[in-house]
N, C-alpha and C. Protein backbone atom coordinates (compact mmCIF):
# COMPACT_ATOMS: atom_id res chain seq x y z
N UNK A 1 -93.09 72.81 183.99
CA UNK A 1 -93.25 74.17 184.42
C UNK A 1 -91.88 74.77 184.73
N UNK A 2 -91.59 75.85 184.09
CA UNK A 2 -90.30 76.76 184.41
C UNK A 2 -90.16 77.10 185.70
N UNK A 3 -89.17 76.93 186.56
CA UNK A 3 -88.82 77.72 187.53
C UNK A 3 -88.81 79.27 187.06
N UNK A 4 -89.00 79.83 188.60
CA UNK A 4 -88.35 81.38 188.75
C UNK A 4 -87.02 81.38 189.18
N UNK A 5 -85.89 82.24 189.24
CA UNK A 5 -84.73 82.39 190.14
C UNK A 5 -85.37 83.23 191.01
N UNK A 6 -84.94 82.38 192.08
CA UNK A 6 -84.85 83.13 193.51
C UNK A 6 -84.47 84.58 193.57
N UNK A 7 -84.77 85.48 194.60
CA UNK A 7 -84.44 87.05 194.73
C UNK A 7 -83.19 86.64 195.63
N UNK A 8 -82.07 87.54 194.95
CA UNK A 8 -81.21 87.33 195.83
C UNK A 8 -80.68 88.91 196.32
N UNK A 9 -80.04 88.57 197.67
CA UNK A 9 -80.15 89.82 197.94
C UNK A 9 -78.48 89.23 199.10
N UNK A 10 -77.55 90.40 198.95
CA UNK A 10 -76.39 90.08 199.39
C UNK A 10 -75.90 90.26 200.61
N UNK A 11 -75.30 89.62 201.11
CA UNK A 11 -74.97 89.42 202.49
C UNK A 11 -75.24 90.68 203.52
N UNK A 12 -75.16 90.40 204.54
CA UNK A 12 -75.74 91.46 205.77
C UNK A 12 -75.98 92.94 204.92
N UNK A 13 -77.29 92.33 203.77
CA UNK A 13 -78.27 93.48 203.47
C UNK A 13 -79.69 93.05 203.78
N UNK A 14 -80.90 93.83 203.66
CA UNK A 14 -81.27 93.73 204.16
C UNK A 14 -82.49 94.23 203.03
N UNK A 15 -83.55 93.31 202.79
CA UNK A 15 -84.60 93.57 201.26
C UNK A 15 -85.80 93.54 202.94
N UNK A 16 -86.54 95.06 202.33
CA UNK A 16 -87.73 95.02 203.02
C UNK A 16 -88.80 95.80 202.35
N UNK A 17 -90.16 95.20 202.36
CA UNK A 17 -91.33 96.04 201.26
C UNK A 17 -92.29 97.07 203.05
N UNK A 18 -91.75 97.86 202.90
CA UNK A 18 -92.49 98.67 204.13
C UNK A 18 -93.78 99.37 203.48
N UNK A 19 -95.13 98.83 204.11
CA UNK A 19 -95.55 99.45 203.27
C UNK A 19 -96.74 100.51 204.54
N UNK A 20 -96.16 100.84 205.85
CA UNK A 20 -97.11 101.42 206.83
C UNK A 20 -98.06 102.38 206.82
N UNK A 21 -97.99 103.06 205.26
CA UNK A 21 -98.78 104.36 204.94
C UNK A 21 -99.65 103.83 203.79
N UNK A 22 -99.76 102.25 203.51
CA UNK A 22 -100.91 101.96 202.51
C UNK A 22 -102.21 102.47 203.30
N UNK A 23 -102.95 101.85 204.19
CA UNK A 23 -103.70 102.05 204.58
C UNK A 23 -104.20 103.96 204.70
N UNK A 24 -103.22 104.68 204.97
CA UNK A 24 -103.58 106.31 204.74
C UNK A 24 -103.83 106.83 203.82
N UNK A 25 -102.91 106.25 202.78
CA UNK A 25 -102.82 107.13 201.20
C UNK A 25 -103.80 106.28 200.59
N UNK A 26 -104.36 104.74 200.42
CA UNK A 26 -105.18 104.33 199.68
C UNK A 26 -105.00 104.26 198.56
N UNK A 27 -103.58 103.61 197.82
CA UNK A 27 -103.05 103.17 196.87
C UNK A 27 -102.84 102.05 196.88
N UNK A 28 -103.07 101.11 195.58
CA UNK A 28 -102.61 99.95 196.00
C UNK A 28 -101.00 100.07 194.92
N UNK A 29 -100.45 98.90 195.58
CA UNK A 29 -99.18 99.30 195.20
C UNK A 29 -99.18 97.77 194.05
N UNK A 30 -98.39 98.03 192.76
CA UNK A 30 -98.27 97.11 191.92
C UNK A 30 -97.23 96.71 191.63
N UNK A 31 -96.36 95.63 191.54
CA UNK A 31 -95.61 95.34 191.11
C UNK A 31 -95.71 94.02 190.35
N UNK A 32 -94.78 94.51 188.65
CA UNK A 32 -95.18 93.57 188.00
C UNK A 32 -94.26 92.51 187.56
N UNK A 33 -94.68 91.37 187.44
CA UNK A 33 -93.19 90.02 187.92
C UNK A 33 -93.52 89.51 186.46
N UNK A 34 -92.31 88.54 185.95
CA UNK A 34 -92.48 87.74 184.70
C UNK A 34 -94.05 87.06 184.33
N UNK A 35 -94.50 86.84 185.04
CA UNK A 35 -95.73 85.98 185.07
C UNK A 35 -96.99 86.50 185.56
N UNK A 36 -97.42 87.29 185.63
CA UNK A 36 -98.10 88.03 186.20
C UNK A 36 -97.72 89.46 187.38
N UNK A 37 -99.12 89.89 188.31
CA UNK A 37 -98.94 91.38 188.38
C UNK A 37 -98.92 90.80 190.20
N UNK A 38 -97.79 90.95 190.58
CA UNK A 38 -98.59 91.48 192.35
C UNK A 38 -98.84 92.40 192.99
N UNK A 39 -99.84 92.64 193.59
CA UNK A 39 -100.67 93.86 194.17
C UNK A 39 -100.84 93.75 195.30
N UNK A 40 -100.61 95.09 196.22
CA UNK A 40 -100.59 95.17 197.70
C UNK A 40 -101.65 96.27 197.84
N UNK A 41 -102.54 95.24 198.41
CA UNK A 41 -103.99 96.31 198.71
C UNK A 41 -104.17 96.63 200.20
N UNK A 42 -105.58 97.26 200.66
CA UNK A 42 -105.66 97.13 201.87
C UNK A 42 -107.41 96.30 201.54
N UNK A 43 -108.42 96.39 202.66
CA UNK A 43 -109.61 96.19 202.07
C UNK A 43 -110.51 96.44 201.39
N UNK A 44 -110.71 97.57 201.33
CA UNK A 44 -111.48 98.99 200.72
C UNK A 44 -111.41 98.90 199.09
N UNK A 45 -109.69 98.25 199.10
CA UNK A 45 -109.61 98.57 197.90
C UNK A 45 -109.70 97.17 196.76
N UNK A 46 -109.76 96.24 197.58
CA UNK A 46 -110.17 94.97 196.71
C UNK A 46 -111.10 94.82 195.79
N UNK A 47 -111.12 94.32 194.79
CA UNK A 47 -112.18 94.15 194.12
C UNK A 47 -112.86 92.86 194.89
N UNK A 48 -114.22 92.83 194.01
CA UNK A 48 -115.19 91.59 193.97
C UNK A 48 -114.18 90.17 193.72
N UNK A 49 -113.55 89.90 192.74
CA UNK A 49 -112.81 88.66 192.47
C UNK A 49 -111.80 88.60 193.99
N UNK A 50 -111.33 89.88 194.13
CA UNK A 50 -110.16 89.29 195.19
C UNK A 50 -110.83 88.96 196.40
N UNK A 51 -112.22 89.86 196.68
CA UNK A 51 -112.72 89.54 198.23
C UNK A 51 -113.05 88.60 197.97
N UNK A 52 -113.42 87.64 197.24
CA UNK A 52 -114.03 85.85 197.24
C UNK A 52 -113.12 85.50 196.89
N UNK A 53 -111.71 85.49 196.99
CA UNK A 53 -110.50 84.59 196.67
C UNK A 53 -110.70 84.13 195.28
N UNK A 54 -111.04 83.92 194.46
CA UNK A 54 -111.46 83.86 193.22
C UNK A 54 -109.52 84.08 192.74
N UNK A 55 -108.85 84.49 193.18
CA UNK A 55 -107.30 84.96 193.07
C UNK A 55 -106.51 84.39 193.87
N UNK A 56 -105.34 84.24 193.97
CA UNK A 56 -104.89 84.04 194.77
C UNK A 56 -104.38 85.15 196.27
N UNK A 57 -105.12 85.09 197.35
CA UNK A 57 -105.09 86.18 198.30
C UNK A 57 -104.23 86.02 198.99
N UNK A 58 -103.07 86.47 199.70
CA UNK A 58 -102.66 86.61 200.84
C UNK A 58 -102.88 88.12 202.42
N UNK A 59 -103.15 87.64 203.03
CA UNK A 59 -103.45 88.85 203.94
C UNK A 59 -102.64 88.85 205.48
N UNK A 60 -101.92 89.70 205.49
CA UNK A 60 -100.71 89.72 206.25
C UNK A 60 -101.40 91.27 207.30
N UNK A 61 -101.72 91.27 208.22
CA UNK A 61 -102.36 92.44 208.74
C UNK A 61 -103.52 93.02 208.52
N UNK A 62 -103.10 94.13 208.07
CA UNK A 62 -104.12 95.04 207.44
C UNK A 62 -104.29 95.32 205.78
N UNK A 63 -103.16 93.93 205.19
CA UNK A 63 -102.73 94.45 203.90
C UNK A 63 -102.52 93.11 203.36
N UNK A 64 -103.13 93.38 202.17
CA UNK A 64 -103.78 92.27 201.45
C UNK A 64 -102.34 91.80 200.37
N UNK A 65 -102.11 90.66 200.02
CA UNK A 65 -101.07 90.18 199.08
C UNK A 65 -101.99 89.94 198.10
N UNK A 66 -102.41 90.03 196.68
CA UNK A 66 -103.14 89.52 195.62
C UNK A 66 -102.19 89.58 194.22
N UNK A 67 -102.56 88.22 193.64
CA UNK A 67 -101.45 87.60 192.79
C UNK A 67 -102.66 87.59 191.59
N UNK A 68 -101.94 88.25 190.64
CA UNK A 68 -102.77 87.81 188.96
C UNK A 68 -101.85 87.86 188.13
N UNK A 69 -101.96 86.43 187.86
CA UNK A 69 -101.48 85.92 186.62
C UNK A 69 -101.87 86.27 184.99
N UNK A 70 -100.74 86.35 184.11
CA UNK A 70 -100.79 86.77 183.43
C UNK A 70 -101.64 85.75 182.01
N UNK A 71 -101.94 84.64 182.93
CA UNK A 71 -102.93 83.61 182.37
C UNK A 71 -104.18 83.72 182.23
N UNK A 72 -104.28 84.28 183.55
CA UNK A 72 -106.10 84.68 184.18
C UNK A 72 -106.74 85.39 183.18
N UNK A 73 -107.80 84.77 183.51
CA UNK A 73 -108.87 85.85 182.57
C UNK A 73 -109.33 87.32 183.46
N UNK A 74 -109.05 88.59 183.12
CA UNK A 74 -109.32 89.45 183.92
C UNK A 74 -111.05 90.03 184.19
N UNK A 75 -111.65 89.23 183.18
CA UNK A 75 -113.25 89.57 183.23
C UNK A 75 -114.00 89.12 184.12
């Protein structure tokens, strides 16, 4: 299995994903990586696969981490 390179980010800077107005606006936010898509949801906006973990979930607050691979079957 291939590694990724690490995010690098340079000295006394400072990488931050703020995302305090997901929950108002009700967007999920996408960003798409070599290998698949990551998506920053809130609950509302999950699908069926992500609310049964069926994905890989992370949930940090009020705001959901969900990982799909560009392997997955999306059906």
């Amino acid at each position: 299995m291939r590694e990724l390179a690490p995010l690098t980010v340079p000295q006394n800077e400072c990488f931050v994903l703020h995302c305090t107005n997901l929950a108002v606006n009700r967007m999920a936010l996408r960003i798409k990586m070599p290998r698949g898509t990551l998506k920053v949801k809130t609950y509302r906006e999950l699908r069926t696969r992500e609310r049964d973990r069926r994905v890989p979930v992370l949930k940090m607050g009020s705001v959901y981490f969900i990982w799909w691979s560009d392997k997955q079957k999306r059906g």
